[in-house]
PDB file of N, CA and C in Angstrom:
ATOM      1  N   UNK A   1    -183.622 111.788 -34.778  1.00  0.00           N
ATOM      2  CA  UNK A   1    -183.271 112.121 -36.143  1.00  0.00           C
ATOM      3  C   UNK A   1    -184.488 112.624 -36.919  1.00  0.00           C
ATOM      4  N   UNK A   2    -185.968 111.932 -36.444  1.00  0.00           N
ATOM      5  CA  UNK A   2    -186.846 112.417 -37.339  1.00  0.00           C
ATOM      6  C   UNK A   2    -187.528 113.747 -37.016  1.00  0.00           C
ATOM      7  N   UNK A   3    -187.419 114.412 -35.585  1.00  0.00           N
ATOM      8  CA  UNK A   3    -187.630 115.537 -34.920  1.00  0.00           C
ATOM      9  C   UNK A   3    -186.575 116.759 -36.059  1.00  0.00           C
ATOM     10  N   UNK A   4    -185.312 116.156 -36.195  1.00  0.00           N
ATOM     11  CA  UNK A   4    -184.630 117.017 -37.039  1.00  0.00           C
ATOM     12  C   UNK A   4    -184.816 117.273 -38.238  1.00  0.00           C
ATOM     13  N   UNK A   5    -184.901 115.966 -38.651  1.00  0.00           N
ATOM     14  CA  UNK A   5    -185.308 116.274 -40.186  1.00  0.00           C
ATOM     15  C   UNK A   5    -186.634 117.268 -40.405  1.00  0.00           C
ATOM     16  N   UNK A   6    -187.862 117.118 -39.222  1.00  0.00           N
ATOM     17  CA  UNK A   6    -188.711 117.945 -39.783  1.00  0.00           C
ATOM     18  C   UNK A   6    -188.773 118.937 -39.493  1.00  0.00           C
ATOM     19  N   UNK A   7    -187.412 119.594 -38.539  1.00  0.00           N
ATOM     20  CA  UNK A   7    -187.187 120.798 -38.698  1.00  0.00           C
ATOM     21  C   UNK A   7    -186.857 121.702 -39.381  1.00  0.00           C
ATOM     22  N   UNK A   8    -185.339 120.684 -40.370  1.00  0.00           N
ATOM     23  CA  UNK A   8    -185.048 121.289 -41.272  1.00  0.00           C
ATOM     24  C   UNK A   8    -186.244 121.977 -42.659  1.00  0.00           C
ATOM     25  N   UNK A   9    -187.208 120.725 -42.779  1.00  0.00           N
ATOM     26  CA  UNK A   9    -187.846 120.847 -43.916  1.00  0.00           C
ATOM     27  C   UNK A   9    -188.814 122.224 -43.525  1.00  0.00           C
ATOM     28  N   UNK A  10    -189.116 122.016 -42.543  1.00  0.00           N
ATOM     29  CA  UNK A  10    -190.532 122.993 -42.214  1.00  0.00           C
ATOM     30  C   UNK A  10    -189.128 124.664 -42.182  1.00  0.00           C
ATOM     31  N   UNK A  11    -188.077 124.481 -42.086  1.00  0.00           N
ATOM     32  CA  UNK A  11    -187.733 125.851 -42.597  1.00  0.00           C
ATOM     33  C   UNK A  11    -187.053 126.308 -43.957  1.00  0.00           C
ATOM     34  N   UNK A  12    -186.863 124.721 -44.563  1.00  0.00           N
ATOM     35  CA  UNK A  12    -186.909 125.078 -46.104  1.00  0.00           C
ATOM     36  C   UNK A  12    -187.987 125.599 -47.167  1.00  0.00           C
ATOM     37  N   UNK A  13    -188.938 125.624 -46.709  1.00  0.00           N
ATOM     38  CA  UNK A  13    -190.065 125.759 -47.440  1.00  0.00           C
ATOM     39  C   UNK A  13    -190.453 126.821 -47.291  1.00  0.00           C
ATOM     40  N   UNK A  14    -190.728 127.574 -46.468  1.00  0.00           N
ATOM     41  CA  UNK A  14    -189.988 129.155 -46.936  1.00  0.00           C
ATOM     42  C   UNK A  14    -189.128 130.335 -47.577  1.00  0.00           C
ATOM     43  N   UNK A  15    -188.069 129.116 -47.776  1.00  0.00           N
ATOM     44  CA  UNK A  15    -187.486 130.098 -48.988  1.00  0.00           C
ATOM     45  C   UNK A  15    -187.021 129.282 -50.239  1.00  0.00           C
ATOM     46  N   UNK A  16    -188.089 128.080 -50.143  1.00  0.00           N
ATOM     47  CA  UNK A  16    -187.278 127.049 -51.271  1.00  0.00           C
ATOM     48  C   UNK A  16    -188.155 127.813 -52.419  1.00  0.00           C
ATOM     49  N   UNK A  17    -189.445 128.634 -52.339  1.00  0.00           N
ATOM     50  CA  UNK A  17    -190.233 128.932 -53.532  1.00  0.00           C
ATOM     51  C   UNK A  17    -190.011 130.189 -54.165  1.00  0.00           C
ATOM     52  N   UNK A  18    -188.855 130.940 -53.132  1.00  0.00           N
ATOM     53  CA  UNK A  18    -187.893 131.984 -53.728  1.00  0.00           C
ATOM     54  C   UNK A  18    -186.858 132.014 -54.701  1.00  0.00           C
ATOM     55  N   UNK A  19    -186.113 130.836 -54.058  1.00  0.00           N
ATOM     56  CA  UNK A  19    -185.029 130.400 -54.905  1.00  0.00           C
ATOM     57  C   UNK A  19    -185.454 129.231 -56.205  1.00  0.00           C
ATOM     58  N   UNK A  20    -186.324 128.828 -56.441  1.00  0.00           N
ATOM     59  CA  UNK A  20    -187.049 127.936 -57.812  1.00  0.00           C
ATOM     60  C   UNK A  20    -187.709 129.281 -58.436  1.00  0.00           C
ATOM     61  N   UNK A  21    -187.929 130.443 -58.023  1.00  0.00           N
ATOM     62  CA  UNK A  21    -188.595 131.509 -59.066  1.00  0.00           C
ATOM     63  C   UNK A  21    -187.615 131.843 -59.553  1.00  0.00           C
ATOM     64  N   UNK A  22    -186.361 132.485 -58.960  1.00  0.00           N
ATOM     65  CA  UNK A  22    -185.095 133.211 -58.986  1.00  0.00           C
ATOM     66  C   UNK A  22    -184.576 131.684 -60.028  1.00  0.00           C
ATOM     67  N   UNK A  23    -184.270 130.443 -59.700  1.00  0.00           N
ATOM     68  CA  UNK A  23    -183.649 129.611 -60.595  1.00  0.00           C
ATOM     69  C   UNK A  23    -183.939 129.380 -62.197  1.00  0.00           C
ATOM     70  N   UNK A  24    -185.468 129.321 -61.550  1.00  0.00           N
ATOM     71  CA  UNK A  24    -186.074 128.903 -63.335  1.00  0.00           C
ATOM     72  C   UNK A  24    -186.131 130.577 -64.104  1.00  0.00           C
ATOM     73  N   UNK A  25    -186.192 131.516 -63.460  1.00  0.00           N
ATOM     74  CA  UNK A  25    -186.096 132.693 -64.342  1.00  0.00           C
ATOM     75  C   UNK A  25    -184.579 132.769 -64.839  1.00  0.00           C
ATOM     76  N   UNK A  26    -183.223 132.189 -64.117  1.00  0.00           N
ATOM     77  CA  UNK A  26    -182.109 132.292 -64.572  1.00  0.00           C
ATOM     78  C   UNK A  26    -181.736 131.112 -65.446  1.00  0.00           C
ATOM     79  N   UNK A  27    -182.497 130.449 -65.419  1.00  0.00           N
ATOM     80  CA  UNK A  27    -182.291 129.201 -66.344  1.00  0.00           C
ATOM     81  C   UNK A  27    -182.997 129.565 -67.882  1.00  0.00           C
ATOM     82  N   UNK A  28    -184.114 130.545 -67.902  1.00  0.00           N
ATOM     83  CA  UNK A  28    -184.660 131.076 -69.262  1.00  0.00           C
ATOM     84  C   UNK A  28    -183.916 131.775 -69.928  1.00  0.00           C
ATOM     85  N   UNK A  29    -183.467 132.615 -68.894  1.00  0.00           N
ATOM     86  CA  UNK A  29    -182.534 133.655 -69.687  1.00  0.00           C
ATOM     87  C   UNK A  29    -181.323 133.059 -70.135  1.00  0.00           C
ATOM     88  N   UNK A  30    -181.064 131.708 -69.665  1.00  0.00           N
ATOM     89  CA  UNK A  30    -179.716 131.733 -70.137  1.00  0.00           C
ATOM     90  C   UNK A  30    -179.745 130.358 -71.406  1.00  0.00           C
ATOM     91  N   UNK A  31    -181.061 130.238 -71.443  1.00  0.00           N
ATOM     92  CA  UNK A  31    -181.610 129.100 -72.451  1.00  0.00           C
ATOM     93  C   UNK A  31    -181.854 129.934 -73.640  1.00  0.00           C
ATOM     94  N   UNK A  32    -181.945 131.197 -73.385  1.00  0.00           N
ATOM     95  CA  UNK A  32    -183.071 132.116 -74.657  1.00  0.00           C
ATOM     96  C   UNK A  32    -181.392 132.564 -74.886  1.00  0.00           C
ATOM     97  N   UNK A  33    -180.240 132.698 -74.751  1.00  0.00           N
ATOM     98  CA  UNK A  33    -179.092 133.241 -74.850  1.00  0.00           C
ATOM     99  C   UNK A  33    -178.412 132.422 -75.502  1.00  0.00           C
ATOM    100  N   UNK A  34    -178.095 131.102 -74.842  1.00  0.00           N
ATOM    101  CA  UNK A  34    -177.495 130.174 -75.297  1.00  0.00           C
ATOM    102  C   UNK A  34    -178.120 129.476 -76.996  1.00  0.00           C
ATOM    103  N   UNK A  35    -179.567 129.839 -77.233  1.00  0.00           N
ATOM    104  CA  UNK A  35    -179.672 129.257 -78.320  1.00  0.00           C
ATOM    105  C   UNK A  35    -179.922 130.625 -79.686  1.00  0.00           C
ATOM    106  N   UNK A  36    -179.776 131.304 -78.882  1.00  0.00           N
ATOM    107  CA  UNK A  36    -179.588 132.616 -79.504  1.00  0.00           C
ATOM    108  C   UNK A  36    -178.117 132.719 -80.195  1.00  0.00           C
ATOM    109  N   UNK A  37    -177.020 132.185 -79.754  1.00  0.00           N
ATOM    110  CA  UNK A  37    -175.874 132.920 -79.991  1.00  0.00           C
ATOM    111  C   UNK A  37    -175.458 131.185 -80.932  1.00  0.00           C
ATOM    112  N   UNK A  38    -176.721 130.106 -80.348  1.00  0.00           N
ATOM    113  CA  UNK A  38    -176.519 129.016 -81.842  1.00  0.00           C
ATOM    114  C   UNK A  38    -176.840 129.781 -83.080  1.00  0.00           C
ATOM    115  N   UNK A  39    -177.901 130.069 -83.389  1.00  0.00           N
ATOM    116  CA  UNK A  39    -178.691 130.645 -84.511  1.00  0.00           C
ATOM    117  C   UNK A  39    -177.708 131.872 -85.070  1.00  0.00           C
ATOM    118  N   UNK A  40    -177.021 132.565 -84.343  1.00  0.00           N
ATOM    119  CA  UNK A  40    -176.238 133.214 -84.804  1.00  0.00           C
ATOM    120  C   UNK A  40    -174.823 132.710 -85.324  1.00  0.00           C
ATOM    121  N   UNK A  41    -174.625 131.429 -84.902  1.00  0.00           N
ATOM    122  CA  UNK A  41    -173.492 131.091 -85.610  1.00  0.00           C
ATOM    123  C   UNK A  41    -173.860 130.262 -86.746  1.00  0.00           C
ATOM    124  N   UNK A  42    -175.371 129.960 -86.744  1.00  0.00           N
ATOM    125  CA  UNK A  42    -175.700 129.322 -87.654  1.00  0.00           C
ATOM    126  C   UNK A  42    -176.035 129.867 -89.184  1.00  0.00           C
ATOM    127  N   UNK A  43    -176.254 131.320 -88.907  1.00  0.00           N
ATOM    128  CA  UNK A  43    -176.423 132.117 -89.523  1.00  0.00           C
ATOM    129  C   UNK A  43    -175.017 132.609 -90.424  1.00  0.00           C
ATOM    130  N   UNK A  44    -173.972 132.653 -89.953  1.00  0.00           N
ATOM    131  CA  UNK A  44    -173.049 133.332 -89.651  1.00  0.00           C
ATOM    132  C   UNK A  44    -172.238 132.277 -90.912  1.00  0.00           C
ATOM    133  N   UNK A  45    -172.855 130.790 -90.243  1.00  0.00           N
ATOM    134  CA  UNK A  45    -172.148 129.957 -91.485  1.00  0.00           C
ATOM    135  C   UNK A  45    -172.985 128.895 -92.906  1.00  0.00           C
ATOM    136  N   UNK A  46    -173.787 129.955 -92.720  1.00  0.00           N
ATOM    137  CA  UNK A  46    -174.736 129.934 -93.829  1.00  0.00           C
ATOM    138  C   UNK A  46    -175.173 128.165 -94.147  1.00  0.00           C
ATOM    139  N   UNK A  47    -175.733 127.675 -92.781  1.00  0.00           N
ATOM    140  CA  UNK A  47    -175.686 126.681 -92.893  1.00  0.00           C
ATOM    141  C   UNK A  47    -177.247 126.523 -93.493  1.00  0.00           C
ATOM    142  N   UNK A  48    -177.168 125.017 -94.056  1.00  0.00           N
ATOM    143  CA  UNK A  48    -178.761 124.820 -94.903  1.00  0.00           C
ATOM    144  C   UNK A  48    -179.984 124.288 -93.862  1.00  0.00           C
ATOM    145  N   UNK A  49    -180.857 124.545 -94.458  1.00  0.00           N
ATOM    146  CA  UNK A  49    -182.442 124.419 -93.943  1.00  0.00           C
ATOM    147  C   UNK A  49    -182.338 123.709 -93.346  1.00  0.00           C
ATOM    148  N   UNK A  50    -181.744 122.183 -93.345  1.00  0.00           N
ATOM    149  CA  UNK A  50    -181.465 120.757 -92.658  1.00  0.00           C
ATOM    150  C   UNK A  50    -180.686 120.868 -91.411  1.00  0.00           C
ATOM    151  N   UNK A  51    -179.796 121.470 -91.368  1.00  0.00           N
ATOM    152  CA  UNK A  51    -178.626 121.548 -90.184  1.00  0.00           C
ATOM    153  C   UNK A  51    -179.526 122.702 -89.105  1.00  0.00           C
ATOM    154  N   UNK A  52    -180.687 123.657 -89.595  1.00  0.00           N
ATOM    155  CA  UNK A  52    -181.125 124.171 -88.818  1.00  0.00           C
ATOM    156  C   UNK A  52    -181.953 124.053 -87.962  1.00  0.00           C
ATOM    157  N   UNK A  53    -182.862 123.109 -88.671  1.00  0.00           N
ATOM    158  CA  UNK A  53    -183.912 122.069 -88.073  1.00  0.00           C
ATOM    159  C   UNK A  53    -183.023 120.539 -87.359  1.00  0.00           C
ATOM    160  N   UNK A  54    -182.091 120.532 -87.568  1.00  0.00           N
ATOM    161  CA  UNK A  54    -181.893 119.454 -86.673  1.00  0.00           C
ATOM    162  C   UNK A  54    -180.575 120.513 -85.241  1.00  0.00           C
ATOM    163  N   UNK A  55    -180.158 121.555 -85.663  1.00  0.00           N
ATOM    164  CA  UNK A  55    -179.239 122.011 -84.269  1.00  0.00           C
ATOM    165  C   UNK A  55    -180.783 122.679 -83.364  1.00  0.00           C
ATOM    166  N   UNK A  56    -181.828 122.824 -83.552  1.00  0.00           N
ATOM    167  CA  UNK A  56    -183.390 123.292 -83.129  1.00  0.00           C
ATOM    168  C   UNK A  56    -183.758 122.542 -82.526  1.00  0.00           C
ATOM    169  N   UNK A  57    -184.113 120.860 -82.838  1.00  0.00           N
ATOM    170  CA  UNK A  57    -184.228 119.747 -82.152  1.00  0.00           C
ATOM    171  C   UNK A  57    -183.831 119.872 -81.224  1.00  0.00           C
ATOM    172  N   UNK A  58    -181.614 119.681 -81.845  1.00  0.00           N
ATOM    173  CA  UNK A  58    -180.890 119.296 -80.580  1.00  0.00           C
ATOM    174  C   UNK A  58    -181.149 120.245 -79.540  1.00  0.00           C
ATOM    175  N   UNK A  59    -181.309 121.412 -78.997  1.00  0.00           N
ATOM    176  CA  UNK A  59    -181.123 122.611 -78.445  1.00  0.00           C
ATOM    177  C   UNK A  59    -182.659 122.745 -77.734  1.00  0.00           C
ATOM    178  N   UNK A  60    -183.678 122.495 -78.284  1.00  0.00           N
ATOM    179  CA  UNK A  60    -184.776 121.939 -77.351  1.00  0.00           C
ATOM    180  C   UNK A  60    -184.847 120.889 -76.752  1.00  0.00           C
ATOM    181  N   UNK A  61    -184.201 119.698 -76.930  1.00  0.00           N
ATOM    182  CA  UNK A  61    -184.020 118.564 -75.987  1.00  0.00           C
ATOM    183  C   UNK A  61    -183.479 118.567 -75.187  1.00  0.00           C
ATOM    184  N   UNK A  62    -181.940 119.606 -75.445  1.00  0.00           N
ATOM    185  CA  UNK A  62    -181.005 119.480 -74.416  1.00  0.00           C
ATOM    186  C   UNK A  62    -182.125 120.918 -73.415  1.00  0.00           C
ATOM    187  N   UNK A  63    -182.380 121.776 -73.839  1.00  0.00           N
ATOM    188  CA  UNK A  63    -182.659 122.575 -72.605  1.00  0.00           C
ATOM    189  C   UNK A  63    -184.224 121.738 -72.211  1.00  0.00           C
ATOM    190  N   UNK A  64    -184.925 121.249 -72.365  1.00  0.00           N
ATOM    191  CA  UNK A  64    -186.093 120.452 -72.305  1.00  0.00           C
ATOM    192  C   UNK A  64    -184.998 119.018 -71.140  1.00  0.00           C
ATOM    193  N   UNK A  65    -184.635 118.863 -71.317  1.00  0.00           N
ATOM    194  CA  UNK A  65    -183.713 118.052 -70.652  1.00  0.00           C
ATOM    195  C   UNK A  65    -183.309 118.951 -69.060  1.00  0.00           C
ATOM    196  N   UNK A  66    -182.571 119.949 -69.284  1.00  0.00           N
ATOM    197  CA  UNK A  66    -182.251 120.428 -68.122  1.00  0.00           C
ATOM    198  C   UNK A  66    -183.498 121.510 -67.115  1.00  0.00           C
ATOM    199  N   UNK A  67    -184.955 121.367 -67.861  1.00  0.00           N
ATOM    200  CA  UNK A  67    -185.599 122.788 -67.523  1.00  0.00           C
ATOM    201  C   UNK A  67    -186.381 121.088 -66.410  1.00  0.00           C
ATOM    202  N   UNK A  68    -186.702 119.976 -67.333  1.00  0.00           N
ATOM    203  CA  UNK A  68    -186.874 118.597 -66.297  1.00  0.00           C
ATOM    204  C   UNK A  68    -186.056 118.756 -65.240  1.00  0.00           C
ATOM    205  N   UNK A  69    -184.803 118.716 -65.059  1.00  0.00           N
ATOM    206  CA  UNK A  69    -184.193 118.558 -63.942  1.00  0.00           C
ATOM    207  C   UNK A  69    -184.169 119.533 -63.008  1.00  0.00           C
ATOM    208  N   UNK A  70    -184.708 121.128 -63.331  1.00  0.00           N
ATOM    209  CA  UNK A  70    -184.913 122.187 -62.625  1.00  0.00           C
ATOM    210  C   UNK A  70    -186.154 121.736 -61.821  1.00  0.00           C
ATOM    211  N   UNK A  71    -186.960 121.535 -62.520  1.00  0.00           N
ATOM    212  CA  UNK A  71    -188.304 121.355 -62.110  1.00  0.00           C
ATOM    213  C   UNK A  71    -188.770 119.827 -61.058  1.00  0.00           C
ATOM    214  N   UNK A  72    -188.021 119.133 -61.044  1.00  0.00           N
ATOM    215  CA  UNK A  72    -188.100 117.523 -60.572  1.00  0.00           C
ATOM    216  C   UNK A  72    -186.644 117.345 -59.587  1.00  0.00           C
ATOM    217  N   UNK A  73    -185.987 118.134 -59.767  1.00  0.00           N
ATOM    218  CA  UNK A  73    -184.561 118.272 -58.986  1.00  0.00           C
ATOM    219  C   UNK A  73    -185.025 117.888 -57.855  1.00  0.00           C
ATOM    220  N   UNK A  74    -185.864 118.542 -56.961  1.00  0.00           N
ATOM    221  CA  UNK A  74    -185.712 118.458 -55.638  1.00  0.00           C
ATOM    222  C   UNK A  74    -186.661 116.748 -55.294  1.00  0.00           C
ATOM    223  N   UNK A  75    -187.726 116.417 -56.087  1.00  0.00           N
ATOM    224  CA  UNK A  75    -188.346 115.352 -55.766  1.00  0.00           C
ATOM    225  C   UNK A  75    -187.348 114.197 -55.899  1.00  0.00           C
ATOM    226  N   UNK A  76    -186.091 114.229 -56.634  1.00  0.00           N
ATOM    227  CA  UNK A  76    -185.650 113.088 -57.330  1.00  0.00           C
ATOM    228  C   UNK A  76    -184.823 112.899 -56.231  1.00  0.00           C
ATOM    229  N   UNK A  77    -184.058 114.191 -55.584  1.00  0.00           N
ATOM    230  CA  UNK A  77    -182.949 114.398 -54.545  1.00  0.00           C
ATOM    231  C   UNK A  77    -183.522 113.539 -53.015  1.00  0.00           C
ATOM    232  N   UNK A  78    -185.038 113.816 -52.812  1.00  0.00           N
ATOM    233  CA  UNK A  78    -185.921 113.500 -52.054  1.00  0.00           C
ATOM    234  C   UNK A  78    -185.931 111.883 -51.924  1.00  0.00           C
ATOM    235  N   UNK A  79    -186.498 111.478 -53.169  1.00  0.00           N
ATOM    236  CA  UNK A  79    -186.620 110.041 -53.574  1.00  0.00           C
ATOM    237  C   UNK A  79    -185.067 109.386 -53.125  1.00  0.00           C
ATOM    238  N   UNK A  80    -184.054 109.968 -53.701  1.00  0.00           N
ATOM    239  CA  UNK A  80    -182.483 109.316 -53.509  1.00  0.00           C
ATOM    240  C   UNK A  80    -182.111 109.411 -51.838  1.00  0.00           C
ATOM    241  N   UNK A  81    -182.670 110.488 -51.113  1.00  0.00           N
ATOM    242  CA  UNK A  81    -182.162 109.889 -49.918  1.00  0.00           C
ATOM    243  C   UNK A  81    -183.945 109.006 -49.093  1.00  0.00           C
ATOM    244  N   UNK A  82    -184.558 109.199 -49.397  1.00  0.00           N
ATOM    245  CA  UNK A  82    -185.395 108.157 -48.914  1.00  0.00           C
ATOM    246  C   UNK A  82    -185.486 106.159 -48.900  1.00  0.00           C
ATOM    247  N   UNK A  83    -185.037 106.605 -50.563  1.00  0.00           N
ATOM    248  CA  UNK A  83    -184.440 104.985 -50.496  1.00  0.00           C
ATOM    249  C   UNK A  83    -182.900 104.229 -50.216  1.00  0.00           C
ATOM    250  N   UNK A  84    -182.196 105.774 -49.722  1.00  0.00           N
ATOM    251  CA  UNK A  84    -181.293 105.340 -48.948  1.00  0.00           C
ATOM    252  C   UNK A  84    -181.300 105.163 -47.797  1.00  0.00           C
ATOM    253  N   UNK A  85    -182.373 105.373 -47.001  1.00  0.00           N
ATOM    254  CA  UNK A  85    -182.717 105.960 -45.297  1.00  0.00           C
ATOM    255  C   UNK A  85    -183.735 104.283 -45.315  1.00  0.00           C
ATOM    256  N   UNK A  86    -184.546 103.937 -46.476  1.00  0.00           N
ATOM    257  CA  UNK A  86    -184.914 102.537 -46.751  1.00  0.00           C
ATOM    258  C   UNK A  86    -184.094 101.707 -46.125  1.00  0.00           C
ATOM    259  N   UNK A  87    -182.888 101.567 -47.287  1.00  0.00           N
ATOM    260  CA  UNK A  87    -181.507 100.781 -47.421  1.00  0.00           C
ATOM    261  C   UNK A  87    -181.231 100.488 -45.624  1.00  0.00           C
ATOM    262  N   UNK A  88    -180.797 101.849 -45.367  1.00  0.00           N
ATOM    263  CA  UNK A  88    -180.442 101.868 -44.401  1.00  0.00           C
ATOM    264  C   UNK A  88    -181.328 101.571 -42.776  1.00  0.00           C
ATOM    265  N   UNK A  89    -182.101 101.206 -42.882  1.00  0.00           N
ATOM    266  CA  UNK A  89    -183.732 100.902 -42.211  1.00  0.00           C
ATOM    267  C   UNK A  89    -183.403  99.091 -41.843  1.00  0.00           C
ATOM    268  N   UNK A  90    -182.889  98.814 -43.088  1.00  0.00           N
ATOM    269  CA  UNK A  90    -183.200  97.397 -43.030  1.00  0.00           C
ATOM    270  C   UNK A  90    -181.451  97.238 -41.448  1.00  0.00           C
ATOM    271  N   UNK A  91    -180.702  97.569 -41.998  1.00  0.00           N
ATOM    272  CA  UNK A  91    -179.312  97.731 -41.650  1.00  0.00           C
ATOM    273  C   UNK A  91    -179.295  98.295 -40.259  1.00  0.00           C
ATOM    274  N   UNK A  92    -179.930  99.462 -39.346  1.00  0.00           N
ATOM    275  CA  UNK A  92    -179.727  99.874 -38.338  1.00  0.00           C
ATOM    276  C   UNK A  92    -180.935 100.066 -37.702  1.00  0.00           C
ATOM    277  N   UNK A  93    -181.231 101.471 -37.161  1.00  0.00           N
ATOM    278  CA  UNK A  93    -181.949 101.363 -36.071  1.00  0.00           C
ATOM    279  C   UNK A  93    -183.169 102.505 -36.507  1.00  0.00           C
ATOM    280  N   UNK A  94    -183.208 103.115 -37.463  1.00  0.00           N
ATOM    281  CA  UNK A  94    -183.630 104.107 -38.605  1.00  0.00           C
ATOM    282  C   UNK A  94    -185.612 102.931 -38.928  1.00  0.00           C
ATOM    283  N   UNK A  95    -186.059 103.889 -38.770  1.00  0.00           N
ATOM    284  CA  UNK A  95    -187.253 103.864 -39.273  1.00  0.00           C
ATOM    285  C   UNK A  95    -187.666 103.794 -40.920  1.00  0.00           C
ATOM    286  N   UNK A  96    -188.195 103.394 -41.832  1.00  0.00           N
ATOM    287  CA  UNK A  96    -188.132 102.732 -43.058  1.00  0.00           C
ATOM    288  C   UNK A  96    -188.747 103.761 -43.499  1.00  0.00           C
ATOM    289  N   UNK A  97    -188.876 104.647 -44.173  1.00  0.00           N
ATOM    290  CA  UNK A  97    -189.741 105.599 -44.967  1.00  0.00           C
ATOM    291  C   UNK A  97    -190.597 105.487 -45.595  1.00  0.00           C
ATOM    292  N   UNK A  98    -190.098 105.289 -47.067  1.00  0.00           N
ATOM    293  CA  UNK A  98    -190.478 104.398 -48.139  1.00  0.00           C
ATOM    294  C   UNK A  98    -189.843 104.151 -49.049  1.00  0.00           C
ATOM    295  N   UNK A  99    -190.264 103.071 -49.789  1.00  0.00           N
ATOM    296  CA  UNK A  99    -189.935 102.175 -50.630  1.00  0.00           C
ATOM    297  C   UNK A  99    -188.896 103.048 -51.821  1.00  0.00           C
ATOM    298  N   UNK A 100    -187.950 102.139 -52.315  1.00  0.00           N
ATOM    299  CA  UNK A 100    -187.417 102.699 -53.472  1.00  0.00           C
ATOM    300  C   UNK A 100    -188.198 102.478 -54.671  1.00  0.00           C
ATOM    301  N   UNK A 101    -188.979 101.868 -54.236  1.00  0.00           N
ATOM    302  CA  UNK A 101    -190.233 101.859 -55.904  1.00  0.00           C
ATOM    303  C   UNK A 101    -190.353 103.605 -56.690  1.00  0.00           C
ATOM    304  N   UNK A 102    -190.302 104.119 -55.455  1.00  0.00           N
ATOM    305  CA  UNK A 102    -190.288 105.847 -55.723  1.00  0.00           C
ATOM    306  C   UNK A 102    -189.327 105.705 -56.932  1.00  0.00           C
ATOM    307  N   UNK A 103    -188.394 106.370 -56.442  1.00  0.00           N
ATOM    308  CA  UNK A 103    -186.895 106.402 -57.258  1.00  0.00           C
ATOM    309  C   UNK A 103    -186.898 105.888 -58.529  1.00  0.00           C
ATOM    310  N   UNK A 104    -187.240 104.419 -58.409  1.00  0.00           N
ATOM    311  CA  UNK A 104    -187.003 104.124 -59.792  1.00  0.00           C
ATOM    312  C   UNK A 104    -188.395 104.443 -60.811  1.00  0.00           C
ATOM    313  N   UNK A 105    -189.604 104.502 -60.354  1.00  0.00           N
ATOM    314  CA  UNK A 105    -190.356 105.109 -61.449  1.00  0.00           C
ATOM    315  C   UNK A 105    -190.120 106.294 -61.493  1.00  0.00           C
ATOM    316  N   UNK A 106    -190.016 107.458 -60.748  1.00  0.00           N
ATOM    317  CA  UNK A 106    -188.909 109.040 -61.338  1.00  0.00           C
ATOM    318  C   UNK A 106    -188.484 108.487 -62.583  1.00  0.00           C
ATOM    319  N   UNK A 107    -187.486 107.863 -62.353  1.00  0.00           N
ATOM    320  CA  UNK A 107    -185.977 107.690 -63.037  1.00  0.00           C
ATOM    321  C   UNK A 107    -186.420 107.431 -64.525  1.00  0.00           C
ATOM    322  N   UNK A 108    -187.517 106.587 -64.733  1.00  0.00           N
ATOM    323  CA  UNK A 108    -187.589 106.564 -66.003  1.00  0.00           C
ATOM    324  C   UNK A 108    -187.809 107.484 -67.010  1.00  0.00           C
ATOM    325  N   UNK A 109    -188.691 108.374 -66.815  1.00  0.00           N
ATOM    326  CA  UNK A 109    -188.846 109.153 -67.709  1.00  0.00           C
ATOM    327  C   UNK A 109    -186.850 110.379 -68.153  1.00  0.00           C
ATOM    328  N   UNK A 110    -186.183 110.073 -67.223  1.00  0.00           N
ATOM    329  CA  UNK A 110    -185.038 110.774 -67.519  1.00  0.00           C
ATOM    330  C   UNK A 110    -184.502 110.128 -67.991  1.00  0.00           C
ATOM    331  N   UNK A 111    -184.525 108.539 -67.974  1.00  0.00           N
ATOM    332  CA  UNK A 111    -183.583 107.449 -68.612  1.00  0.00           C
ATOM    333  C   UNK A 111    -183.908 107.538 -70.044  1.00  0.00           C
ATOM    334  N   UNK A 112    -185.542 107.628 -70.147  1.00  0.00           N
ATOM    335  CA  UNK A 112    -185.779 107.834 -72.042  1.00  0.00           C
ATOM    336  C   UNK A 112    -184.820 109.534 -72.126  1.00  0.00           C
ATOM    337  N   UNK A 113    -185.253 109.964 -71.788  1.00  0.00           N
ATOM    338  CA  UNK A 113    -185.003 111.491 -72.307  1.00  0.00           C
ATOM    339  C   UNK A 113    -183.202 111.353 -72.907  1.00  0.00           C
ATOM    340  N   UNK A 114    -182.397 111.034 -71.199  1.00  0.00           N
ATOM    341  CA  UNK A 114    -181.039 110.767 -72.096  1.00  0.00           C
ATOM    342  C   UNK A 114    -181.146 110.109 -73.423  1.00  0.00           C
ATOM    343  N   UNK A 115    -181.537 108.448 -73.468  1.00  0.00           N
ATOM    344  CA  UNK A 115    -181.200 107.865 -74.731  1.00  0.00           C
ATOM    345  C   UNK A 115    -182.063 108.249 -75.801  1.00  0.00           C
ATOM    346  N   UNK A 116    -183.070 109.301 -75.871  1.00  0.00           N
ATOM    347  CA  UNK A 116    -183.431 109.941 -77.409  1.00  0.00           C
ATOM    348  C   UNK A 116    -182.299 110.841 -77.496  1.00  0.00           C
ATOM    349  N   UNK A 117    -181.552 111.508 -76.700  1.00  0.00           N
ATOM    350  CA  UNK A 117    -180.859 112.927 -76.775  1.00  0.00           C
ATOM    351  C   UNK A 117    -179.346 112.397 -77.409  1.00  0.00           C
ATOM    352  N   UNK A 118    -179.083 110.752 -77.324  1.00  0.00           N
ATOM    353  CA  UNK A 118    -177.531 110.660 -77.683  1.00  0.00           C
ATOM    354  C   UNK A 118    -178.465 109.944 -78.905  1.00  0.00           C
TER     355      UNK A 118
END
């Protein structure tokens, strides 16, 4: 199993730095769009100084929120099956990786991010 796995990886990494250029450039454009066509409705309903500065906030947190998960996606995906291959270490015949200590320090900084964002 571990002959495979490092097959797979050693041929992901060749085109994983294609598709994260190609992702995060489609994730700008559609961040610079999406808060574009806020401001225009914001405009549109002549809303006050206050409602503009706080839909600005919201709209940088939320894409500040998802440009994190572009960017950390693959380590976190990494971390989740490692401390399942852990889990599963103790249980069968699987070699132990490492620790879920990983995983859960990731996790925090996304756990604040949700509860400032609600």
């Amino acid at each position: 199993m571990s002959e495979l796995e490092n097959q797979v990886a050693s041929a992901t990494r060749d085109w994983q730095t294609t598709i994260m250029e190609a992702a995060r450039s489609l994730f700008w454009i559609l961040a610079a769009i999406e808060i574009s066509v806020a401001a225009i409705w914001l405009a549109l309903a002549a809303a006050t100084l206050e409602s503009w500065f706080s839909e600005l906030v919201r709209r940088i947190l939320f894409v500040g929120f998802f440009a994190f998960l572009l960017e950390q996606g693959s380590r976190f995906a990494k971390a989740v099956v490692d401390s399942l291959f852990s889990i599963g270490a103790g249980q069968g015949s699987a070699r132990q990786r490492r620790s879920g200590a990983a995983l859960q320090s990731r996790g925090r900084p996304c756990f604040i991010v949700i509860l400032i964002y609600q």
